[in-house]
N, C-alpha and C. Protein backbone atom coordinates (compact mmCIF):
# COMPACT_ATOMS: atom_id res chain seq x y z
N UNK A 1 113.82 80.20 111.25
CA UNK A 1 113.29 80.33 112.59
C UNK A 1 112.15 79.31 112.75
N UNK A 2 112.25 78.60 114.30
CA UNK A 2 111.34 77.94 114.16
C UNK A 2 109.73 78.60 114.38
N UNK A 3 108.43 77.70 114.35
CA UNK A 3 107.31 78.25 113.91
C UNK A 3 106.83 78.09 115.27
N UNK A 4 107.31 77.59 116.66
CA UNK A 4 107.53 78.22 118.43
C UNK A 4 107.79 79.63 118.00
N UNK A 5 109.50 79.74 117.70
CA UNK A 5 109.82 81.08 117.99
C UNK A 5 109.00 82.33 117.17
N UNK A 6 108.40 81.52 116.08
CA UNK A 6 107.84 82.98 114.95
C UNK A 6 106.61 83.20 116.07
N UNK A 7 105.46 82.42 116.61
CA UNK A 7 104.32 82.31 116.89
C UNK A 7 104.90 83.30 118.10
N UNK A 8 105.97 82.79 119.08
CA UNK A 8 106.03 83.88 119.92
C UNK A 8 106.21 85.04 119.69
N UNK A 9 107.46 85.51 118.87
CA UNK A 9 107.70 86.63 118.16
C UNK A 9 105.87 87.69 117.98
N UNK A 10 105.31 86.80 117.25
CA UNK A 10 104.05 87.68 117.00
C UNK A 10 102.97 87.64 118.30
N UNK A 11 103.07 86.89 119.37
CA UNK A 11 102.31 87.26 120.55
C UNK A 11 102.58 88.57 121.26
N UNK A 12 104.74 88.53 121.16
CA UNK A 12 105.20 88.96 122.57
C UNK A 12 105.41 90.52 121.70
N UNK A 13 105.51 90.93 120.14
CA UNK A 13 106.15 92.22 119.65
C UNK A 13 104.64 93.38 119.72
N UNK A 14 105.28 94.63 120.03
CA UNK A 14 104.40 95.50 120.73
C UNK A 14 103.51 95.96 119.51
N UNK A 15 104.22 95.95 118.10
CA UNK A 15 103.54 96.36 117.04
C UNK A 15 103.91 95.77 115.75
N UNK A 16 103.66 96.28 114.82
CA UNK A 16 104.31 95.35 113.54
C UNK A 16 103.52 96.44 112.05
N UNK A 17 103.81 96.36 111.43
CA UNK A 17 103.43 96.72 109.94
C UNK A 17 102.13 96.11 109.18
N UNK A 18 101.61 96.90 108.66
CA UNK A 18 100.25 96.58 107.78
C UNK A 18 100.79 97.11 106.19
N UNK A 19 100.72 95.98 105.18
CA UNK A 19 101.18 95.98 103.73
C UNK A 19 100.03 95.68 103.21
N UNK A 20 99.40 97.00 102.67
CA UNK A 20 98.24 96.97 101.78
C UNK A 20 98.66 97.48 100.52
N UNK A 21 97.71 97.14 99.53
CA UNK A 21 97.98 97.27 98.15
C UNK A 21 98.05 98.53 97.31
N UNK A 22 97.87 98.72 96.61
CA UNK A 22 97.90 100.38 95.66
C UNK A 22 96.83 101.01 96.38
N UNK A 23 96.62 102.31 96.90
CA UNK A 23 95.52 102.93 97.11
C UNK A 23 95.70 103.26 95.79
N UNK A 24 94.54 104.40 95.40
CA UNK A 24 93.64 104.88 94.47
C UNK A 24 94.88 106.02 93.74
N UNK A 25 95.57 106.34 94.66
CA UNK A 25 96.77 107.59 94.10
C UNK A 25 98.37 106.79 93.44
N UNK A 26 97.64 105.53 93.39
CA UNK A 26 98.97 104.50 93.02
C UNK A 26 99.92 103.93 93.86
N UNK A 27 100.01 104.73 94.79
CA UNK A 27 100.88 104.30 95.81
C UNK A 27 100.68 103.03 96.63
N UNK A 28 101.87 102.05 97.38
CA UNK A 28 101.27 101.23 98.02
C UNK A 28 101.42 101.75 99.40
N UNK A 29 100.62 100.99 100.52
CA UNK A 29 100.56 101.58 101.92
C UNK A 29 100.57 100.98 103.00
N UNK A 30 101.51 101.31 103.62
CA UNK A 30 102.47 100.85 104.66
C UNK A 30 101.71 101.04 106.11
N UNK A 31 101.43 100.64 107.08
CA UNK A 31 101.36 101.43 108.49
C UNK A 31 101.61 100.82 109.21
N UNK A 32 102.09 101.41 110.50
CA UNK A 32 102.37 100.72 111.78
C UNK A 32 100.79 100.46 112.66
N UNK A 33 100.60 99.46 113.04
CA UNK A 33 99.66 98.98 114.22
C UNK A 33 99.67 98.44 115.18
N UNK A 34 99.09 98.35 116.25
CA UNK A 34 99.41 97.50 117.46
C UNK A 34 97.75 96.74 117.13
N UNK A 35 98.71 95.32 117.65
CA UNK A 35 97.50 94.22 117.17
C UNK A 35 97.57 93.15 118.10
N UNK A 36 96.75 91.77 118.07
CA UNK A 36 97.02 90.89 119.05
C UNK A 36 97.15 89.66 117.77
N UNK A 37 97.77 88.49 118.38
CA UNK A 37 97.59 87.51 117.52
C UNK A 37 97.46 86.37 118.54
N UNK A 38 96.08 85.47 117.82
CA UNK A 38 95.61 84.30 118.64
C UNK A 38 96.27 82.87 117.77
N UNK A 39 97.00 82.17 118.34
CA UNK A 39 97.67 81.24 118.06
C UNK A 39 96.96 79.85 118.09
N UNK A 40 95.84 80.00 119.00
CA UNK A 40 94.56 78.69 118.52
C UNK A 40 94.15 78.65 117.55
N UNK A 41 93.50 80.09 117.02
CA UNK A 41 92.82 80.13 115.82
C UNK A 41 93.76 80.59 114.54
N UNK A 42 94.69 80.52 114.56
CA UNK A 42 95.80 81.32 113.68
C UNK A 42 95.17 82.50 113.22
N UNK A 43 94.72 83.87 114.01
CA UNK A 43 93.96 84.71 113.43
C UNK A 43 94.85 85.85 114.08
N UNK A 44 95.09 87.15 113.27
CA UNK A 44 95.46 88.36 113.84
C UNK A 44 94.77 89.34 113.72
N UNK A 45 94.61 90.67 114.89
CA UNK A 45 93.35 90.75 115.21
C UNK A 45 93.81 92.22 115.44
N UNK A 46 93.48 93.62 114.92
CA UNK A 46 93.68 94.92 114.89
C UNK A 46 92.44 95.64 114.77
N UNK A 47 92.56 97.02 115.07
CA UNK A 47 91.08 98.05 115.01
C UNK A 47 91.45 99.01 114.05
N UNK A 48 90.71 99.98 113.40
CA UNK A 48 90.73 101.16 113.24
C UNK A 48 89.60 102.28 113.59
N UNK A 49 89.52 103.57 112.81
CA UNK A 49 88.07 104.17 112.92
C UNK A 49 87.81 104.06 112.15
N UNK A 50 86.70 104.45 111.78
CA UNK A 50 85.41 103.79 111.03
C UNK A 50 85.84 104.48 109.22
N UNK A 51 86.84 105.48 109.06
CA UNK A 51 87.44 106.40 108.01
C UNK A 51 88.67 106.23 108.06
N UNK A 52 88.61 106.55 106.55
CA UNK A 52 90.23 106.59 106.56
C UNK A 52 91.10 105.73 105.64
N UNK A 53 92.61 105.88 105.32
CA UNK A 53 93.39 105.68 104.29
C UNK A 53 93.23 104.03 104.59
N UNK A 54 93.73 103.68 105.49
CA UNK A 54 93.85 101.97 106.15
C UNK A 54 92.20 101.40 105.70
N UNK A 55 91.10 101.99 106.00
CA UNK A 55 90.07 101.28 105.69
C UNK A 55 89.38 101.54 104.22
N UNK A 56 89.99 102.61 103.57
CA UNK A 56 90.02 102.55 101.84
C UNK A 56 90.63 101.46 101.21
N UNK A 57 92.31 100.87 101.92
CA UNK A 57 92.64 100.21 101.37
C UNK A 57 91.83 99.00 101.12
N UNK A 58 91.94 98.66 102.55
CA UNK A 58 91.50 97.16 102.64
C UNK A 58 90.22 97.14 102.02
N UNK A 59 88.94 98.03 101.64
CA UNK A 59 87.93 97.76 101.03
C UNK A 59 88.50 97.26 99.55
N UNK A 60 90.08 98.23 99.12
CA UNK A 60 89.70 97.73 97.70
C UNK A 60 90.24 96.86 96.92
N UNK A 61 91.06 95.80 98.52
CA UNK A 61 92.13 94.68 98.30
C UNK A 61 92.41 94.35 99.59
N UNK A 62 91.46 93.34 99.96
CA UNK A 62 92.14 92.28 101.08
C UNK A 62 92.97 91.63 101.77
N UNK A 63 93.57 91.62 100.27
CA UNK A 63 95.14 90.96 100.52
C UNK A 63 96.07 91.63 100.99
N UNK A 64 96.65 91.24 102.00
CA UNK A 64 97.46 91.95 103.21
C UNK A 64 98.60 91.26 103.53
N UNK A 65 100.26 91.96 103.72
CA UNK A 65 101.10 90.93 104.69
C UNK A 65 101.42 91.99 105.82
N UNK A 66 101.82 91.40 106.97
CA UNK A 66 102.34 92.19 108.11
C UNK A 66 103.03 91.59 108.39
N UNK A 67 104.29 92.67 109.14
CA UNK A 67 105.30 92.22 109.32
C UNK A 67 105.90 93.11 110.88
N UNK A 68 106.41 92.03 111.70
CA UNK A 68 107.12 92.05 113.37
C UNK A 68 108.65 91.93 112.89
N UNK A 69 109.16 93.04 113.62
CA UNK A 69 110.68 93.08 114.26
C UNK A 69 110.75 92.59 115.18
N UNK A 70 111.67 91.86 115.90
CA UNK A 70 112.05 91.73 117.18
C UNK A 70 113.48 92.49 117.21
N UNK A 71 114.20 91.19 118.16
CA UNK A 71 115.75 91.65 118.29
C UNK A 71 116.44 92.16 117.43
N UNK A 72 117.08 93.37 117.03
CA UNK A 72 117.85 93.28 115.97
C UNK A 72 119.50 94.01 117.07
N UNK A 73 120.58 94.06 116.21
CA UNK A 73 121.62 94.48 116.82
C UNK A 73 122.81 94.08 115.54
N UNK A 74 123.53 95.62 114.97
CA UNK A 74 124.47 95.44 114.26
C UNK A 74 125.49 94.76 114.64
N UNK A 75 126.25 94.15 113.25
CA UNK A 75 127.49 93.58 113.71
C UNK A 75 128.84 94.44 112.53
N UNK A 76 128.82 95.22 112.68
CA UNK A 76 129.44 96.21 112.23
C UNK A 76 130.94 95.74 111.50
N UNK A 77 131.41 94.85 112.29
CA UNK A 77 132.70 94.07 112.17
C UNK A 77 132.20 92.83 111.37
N UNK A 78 131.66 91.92 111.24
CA UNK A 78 131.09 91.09 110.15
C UNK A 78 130.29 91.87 109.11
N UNK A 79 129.99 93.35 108.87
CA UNK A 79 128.56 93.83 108.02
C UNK A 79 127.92 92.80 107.90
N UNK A 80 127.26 92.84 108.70
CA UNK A 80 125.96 91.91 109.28
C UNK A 80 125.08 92.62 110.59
N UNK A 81 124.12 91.66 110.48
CA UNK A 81 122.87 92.30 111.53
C UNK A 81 122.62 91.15 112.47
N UNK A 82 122.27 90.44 113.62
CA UNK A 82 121.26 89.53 114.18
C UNK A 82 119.77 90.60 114.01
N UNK A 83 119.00 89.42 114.03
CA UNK A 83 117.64 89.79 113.86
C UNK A 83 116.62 88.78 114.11
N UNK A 84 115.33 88.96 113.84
CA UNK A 84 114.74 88.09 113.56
C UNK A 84 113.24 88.63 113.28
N UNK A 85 112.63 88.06 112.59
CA UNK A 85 111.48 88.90 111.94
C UNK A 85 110.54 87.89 111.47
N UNK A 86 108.96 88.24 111.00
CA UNK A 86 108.15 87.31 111.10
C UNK A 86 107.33 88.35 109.67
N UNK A 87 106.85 87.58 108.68
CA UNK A 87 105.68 88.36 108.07
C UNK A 87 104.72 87.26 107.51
N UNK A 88 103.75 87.96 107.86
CA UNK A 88 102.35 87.13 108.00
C UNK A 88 101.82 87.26 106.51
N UNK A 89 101.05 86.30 105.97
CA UNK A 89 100.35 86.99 104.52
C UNK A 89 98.82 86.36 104.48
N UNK A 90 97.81 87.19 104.43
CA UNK A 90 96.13 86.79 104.43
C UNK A 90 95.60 87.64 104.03
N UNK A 91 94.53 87.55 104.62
CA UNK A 91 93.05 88.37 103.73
C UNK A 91 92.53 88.66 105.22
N UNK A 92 92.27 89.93 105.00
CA UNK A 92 91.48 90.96 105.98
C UNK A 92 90.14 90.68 106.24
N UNK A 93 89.49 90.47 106.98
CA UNK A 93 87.99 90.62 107.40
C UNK A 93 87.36 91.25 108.41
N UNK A 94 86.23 91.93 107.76
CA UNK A 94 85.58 92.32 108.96
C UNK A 94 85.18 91.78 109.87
N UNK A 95 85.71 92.18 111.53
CA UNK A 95 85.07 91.33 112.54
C UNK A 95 83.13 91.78 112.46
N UNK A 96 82.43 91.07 112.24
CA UNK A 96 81.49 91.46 111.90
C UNK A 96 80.17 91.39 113.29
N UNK A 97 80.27 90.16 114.12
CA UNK A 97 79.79 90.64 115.43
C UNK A 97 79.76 91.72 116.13
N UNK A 98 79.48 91.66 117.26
CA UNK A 98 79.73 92.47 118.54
C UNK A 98 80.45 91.70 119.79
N UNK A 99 79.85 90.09 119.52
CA UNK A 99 80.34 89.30 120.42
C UNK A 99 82.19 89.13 120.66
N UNK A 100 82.53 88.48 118.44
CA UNK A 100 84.10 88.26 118.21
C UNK A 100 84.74 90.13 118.72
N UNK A 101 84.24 91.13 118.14
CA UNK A 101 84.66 92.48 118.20
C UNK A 101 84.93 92.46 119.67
N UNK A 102 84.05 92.53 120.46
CA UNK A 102 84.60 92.85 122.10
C UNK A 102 85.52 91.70 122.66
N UNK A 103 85.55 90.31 122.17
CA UNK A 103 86.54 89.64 122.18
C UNK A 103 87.92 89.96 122.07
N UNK A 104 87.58 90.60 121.11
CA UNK A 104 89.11 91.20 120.28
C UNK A 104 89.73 92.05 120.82
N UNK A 105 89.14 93.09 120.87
CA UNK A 105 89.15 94.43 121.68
C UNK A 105 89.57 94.09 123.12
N UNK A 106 89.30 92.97 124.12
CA UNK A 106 89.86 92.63 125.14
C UNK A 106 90.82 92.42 125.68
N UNK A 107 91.32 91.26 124.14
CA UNK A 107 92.61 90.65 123.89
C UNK A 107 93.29 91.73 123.88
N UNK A 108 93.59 93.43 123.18
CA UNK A 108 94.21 93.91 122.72
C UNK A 108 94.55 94.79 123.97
N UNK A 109 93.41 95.06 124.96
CA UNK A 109 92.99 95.46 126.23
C UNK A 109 94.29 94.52 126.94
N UNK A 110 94.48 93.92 127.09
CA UNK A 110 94.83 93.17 127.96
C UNK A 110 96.59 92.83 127.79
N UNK A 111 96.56 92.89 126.01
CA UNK A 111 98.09 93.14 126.00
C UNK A 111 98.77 94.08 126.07
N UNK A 112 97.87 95.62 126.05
CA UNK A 112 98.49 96.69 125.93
C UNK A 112 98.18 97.81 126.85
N UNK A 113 97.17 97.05 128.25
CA UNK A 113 97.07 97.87 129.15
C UNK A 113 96.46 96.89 130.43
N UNK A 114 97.18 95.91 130.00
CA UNK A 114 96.53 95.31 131.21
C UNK A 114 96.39 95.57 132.69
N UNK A 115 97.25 96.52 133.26
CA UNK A 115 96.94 97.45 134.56
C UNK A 115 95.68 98.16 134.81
N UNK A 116 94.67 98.15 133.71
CA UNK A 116 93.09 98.82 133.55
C UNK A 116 92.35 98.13 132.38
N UNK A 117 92.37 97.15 133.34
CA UNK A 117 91.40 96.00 132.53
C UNK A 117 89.68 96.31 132.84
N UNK A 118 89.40 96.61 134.17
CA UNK A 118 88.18 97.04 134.45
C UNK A 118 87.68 98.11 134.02
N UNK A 119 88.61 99.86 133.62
CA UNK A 119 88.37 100.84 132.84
C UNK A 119 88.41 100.26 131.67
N UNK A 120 89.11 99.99 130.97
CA UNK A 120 89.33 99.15 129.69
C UNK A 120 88.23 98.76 129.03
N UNK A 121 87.30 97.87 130.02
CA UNK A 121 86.55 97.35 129.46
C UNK A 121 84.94 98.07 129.12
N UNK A 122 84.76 98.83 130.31
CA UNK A 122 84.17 99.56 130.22
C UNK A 122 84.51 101.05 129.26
N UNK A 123 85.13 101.34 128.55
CA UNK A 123 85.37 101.90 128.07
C UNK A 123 84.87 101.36 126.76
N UNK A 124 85.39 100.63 126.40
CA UNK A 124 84.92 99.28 124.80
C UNK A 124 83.21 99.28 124.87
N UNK A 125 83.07 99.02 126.11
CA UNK A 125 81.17 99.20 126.11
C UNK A 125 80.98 100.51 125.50
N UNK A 126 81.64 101.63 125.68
CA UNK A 126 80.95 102.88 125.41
C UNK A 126 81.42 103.34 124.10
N UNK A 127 82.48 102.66 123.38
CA UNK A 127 82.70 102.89 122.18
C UNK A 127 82.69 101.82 121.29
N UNK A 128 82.08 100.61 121.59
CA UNK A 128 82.56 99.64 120.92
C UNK A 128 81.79 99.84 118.89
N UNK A 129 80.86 100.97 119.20
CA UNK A 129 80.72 101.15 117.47
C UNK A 129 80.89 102.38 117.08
N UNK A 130 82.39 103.09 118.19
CA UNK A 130 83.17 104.00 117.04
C UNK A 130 84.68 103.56 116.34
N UNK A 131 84.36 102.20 116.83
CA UNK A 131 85.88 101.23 115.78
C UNK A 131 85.67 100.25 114.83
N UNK A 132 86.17 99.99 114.29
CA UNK A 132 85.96 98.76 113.37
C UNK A 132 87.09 97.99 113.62
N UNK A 133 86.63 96.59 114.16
CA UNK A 133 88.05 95.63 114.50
C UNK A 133 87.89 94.57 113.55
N UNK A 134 89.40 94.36 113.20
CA UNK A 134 89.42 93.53 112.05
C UNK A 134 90.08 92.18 112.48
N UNK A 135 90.37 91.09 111.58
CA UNK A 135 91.27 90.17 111.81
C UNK A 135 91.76 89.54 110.33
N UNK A 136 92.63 89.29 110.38
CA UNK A 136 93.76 88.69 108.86
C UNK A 136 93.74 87.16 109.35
N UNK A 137 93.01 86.47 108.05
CA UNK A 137 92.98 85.41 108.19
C UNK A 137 94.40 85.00 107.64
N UNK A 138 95.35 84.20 108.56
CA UNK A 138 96.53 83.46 107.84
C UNK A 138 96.61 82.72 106.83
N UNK A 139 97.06 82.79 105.63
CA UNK A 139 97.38 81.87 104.79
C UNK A 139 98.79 81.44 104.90
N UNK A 140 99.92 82.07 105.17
CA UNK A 140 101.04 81.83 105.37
C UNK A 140 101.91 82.54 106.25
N UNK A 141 103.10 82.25 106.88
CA UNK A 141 103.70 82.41 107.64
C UNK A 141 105.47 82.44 107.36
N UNK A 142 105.87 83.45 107.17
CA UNK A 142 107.38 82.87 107.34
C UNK A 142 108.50 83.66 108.23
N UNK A 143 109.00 83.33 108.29
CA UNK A 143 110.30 83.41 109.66
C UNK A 143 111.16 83.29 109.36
N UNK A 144 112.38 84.64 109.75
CA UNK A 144 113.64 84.33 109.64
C UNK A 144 114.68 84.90 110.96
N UNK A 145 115.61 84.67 110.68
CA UNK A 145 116.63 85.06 111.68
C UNK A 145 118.09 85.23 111.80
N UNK A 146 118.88 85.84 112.37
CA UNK A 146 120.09 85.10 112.41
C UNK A 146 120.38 85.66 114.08
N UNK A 147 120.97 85.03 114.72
CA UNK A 147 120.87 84.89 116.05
C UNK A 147 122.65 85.29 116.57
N UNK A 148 123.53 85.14 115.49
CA UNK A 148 124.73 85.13 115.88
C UNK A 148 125.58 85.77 115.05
């Protein structure tokens, strides 16, 4: 897939997967998130609360891949699938401002409710330090597909 279609893939998909490392009980840990991804800065950009399994992980291993579905659709008669899918691989950081954080928080505002952008925002004023927003710095990118 080309690195147009992956970059869109991760603007336009509503959510995608968080692949963090062993928590503490051995296990590794999976979750679904809704996130934004900025394609100037190659940065992807998610929240959580301030507790919790997702923010144990990442304290005790950075290293992260996520991963977007798009289209998929069996082909039952070939056993085969079309698809196409994107997984990201970086290192987690704390958004550590207030300035990048409500940035972020906007972006995410805006892809996932943009009909109440003015509640929205005002809303982020009144909670903006009961979340912690993060962003995965990209190191790599890969893309695949089959379309037919």
């Amino acid at each position: 897939m080309s690195n147009d279609k992956a970059f869109e893939l991760l603007q336009n998909t509503e959510y995608g997967f968080l692949s963090l490392g062993k928590s503490k009980n051995g296990y590794a840990y999976g979750v679904p998130i809704s996130f934004f991804f900025d394609k100037k800065s190659n940065v992807l950009y998610f929240h959580c609360a301030l507790e919790g399994h997702k923010l144990e992980n990442i304290r005790r291993n950075n290293c992260v891949s996520f991963c977007v579905v798009g289209k998929t659709q069996t082909l039952s008669e070939k056993f085969s699938t079309i698809y196409e899918s994107v997984i990201v691989f970086g290192k987690v950081e704390f958004v550590a401002t207030d300035e990048e954080k409500r940035i972020a928080l906007t972006k995410l505002l805006e892809k996932y409710s943009p009909d109440n952008l003015s509640s929205g925002i005002e809303y982020i004023e009144h909670n903006i330090h009961k979340t912690l927003t993060f962003k995965i710095i990209v190191d790599k990118i890969t893309a695949k597909g089959r379309l037919s």
